[in-house]
N, C-alpha and C. Protein backbone atom coordinates (compact mmCIF):
# COMPACT_ATOMS: atom_id res chain seq x y z
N UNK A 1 -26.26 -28.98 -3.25
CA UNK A 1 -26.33 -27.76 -4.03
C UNK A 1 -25.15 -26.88 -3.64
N UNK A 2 -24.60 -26.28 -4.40
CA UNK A 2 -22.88 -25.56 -4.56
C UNK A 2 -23.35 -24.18 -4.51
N UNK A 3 -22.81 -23.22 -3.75
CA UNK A 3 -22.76 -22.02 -4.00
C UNK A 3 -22.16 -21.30 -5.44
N UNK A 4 -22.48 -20.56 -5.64
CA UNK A 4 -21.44 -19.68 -6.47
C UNK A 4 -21.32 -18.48 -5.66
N UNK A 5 -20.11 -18.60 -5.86
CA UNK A 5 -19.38 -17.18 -6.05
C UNK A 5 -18.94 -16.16 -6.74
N UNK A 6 -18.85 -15.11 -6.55
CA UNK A 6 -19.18 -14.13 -7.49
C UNK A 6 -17.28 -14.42 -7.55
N UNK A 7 -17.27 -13.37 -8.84
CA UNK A 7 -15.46 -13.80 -9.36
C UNK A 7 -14.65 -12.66 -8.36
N UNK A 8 -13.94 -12.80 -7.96
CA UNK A 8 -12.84 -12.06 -7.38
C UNK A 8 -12.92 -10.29 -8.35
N UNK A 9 -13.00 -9.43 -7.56
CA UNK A 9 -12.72 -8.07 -8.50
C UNK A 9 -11.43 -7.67 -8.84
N UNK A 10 -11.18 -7.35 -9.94
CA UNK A 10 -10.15 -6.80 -10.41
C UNK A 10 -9.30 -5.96 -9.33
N UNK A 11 -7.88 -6.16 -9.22
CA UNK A 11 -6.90 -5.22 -8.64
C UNK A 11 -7.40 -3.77 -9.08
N UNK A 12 -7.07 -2.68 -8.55
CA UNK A 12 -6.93 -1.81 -8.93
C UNK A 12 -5.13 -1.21 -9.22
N UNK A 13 -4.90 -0.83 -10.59
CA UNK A 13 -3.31 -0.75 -11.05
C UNK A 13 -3.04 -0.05 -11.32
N UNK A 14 -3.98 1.67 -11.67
CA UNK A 14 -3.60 2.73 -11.72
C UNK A 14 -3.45 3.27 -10.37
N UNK A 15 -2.50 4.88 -10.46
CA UNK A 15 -2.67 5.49 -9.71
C UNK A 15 -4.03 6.55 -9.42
N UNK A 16 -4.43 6.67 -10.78
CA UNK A 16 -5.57 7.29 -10.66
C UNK A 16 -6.75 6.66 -10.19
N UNK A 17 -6.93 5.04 -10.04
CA UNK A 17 -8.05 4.50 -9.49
C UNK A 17 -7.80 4.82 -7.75
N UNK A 18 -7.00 4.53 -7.51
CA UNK A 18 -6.73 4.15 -5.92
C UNK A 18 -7.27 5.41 -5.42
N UNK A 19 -7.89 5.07 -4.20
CA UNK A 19 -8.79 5.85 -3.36
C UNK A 19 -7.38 6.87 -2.71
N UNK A 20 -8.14 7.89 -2.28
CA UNK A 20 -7.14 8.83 -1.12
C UNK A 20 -6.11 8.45 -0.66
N UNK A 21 -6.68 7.55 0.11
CA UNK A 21 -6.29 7.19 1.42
C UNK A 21 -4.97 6.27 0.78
N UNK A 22 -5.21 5.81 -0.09
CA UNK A 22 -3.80 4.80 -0.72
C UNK A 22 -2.57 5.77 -1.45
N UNK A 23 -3.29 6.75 -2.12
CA UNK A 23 -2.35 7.62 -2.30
C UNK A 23 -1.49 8.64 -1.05
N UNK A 24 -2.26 8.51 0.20
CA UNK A 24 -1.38 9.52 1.13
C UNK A 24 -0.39 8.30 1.53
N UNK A 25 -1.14 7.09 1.24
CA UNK A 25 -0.04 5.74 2.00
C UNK A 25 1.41 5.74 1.47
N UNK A 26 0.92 6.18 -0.43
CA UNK A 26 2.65 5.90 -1.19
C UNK A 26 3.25 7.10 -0.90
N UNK A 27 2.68 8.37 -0.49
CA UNK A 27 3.29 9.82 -0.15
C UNK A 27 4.37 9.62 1.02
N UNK A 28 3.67 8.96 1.95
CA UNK A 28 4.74 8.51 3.08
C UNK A 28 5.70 7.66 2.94
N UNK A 29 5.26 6.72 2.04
CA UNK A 29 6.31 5.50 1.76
C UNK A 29 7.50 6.18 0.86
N UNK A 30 6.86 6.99 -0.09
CA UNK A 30 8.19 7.42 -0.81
C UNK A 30 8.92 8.46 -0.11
N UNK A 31 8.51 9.11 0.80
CA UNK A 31 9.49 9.81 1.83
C UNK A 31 10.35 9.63 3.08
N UNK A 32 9.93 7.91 3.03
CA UNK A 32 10.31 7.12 4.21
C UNK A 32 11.95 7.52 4.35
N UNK A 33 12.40 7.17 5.12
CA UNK A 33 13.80 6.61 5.10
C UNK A 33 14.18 5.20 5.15
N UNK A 34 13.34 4.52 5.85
CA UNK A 34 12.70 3.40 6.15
C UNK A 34 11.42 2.62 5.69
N UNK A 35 11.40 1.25 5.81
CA UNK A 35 10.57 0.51 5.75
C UNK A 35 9.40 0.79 7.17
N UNK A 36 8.09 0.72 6.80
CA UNK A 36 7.36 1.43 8.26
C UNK A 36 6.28 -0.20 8.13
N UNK A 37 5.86 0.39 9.24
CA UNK A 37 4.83 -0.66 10.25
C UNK A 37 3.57 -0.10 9.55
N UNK A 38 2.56 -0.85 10.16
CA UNK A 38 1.71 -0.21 9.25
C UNK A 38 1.16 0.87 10.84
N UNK A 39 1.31 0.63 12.36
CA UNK A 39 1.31 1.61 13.24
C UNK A 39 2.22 3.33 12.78
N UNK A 40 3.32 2.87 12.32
CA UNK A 40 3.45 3.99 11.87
C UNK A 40 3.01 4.91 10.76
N UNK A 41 2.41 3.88 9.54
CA UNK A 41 2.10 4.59 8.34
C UNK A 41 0.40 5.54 9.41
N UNK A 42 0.24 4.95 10.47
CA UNK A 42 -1.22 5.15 10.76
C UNK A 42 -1.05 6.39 11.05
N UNK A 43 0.36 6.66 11.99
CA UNK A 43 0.60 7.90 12.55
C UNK A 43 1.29 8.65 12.20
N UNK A 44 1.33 8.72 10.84
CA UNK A 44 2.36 9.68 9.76
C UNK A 44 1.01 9.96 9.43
N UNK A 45 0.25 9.32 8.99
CA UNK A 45 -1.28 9.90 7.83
C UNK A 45 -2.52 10.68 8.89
N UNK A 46 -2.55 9.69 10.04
CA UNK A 46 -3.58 10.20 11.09
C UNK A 46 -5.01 9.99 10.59
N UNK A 47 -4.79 8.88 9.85
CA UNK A 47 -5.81 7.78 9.08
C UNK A 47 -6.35 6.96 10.55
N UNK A 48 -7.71 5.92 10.47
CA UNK A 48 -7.31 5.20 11.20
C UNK A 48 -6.90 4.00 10.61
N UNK A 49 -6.44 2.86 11.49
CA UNK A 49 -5.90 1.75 11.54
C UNK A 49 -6.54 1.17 10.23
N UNK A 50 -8.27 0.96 10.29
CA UNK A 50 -8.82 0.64 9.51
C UNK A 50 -8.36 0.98 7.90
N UNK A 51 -8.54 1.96 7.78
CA UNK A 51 -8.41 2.66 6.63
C UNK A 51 -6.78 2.51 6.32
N UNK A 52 -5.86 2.46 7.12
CA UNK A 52 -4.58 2.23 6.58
C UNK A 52 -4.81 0.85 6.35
N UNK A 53 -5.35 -0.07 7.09
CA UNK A 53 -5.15 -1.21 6.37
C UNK A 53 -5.18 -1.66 4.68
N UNK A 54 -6.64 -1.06 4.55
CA UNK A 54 -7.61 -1.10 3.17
C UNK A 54 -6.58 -0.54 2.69
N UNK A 55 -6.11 0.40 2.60
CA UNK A 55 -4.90 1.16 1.91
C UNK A 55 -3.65 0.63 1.28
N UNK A 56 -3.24 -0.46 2.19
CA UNK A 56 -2.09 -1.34 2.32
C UNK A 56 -2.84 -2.11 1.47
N UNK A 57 -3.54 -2.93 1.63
CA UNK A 57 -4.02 -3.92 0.72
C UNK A 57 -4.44 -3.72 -0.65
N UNK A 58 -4.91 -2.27 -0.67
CA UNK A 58 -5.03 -2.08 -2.23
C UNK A 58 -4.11 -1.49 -2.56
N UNK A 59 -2.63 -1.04 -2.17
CA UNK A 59 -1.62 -0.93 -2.70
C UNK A 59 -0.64 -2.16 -3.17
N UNK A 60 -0.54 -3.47 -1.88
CA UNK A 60 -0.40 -4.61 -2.37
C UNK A 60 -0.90 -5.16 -3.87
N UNK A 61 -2.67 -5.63 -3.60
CA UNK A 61 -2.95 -5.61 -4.87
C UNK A 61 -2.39 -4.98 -6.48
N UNK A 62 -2.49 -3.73 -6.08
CA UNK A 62 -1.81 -3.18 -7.30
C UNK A 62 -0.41 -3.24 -7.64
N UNK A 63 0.47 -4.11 -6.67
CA UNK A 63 1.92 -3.88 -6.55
C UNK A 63 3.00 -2.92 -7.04
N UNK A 64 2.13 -1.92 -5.59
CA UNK A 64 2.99 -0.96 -5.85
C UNK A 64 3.96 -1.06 -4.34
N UNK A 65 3.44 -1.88 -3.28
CA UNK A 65 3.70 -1.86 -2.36
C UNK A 65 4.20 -3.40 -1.61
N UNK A 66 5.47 -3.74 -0.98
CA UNK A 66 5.78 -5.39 -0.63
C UNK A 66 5.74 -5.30 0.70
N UNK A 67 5.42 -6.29 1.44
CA UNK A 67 5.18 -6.78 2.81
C UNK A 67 5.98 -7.76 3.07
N UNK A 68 6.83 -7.45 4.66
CA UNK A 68 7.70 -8.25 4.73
C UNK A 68 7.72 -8.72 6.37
N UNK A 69 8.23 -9.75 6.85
CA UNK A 69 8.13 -10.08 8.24
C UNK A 69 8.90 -9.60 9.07
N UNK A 70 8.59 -8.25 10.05
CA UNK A 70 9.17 -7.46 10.85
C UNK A 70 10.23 -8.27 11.65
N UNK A 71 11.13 -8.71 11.95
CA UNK A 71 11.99 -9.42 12.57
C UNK A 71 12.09 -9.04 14.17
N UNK A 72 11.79 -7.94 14.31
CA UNK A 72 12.08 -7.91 15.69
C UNK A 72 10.39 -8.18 16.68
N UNK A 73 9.49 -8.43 15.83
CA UNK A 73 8.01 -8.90 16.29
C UNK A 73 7.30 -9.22 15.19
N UNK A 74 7.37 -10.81 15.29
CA UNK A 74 6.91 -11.42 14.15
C UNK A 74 5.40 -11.16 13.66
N UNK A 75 4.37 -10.36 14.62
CA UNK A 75 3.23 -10.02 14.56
C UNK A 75 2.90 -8.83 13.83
N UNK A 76 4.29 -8.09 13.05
CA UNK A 76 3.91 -6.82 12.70
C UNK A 76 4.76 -7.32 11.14
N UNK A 77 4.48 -6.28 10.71
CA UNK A 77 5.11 -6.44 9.23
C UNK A 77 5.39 -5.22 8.57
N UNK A 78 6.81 -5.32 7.86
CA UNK A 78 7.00 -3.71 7.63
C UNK A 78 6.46 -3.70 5.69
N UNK A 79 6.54 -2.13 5.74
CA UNK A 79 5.62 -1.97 4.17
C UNK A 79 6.82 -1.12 3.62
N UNK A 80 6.89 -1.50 1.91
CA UNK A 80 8.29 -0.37 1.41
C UNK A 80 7.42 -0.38 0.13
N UNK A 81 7.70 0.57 -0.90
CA UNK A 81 7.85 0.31 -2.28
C UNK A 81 8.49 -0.51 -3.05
N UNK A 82 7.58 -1.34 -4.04
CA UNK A 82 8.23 -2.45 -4.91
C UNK A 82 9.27 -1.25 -5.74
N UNK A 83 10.49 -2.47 -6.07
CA UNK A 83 11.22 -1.74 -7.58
C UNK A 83 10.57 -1.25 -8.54
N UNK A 84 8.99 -1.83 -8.91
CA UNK A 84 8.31 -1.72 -9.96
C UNK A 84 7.33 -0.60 -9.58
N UNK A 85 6.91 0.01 -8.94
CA UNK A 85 6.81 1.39 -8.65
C UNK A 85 7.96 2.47 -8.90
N UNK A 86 8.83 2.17 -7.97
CA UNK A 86 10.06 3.38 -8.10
C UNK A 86 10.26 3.06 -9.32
N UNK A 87 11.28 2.10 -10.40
CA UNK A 87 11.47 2.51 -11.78
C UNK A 87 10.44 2.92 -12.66
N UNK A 88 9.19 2.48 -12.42
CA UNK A 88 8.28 2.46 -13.86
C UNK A 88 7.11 3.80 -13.06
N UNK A 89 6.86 3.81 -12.33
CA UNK A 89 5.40 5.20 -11.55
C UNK A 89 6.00 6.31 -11.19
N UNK A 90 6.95 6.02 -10.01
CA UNK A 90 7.58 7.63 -9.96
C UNK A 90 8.77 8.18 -10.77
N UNK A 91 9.55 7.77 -11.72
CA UNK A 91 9.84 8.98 -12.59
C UNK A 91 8.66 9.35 -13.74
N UNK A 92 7.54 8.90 -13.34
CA UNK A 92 6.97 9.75 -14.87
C UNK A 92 6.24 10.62 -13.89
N UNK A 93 6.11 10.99 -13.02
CA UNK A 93 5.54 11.85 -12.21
C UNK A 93 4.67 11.52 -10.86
N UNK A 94 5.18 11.24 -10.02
CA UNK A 94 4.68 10.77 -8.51
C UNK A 94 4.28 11.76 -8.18
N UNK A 95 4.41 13.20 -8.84
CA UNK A 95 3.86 14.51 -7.61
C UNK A 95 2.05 14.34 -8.02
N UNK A 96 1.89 13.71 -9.38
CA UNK A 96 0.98 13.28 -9.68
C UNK A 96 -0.35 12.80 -8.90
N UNK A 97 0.20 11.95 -7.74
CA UNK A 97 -0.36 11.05 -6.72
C UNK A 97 -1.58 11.66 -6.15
């Protein structure tokens, strides 16, 4: 006898769905100068760890956000804005967020 599984839930792809906590994530990212850790996004927001994670991941999901392999410690990974955020979300209004 086979389980079922329930279907995978939808991304979330607005800005208006995403919880708080994802919107203070792109606030920092778009003020970065830099690509950040997700230790730092923790301690720019003063979120915890937890909650920046969930944050990261439902910004992934929605791709607004790319993950890449930190080079100087392969255990961390830095977070930036996709192109497809900056051209198409923030000029129609990011103060929006």
């Amino acid at each position: 006898m086979s389980k079922s599984k329930e279907p995978p839930t939808q991304p979330t792809t607005t800005l208006a769905e995403l919880p708080p906590s994802a919107k203070l994530v792109l606030k920092v990212l778009e003020n970065a100068d830099e690509k950040l850790t997700q230790q730092m996004l923790t301690d720019e927001t003063y979120m915890p760890r937890r909650t920046t994670r969930h944050a990261l991941r439902e910004l992934r999901q929605a791709g607004f956000v790319e993950e890449e392999v930190h080079f100087g410690d392969a255990r961390k990974r830095l977070y930036s804005l996709t192109d497809e955020y900056v051209q198409h979300v923030e000029p129609r209004g990011a103060r929006d967020v």
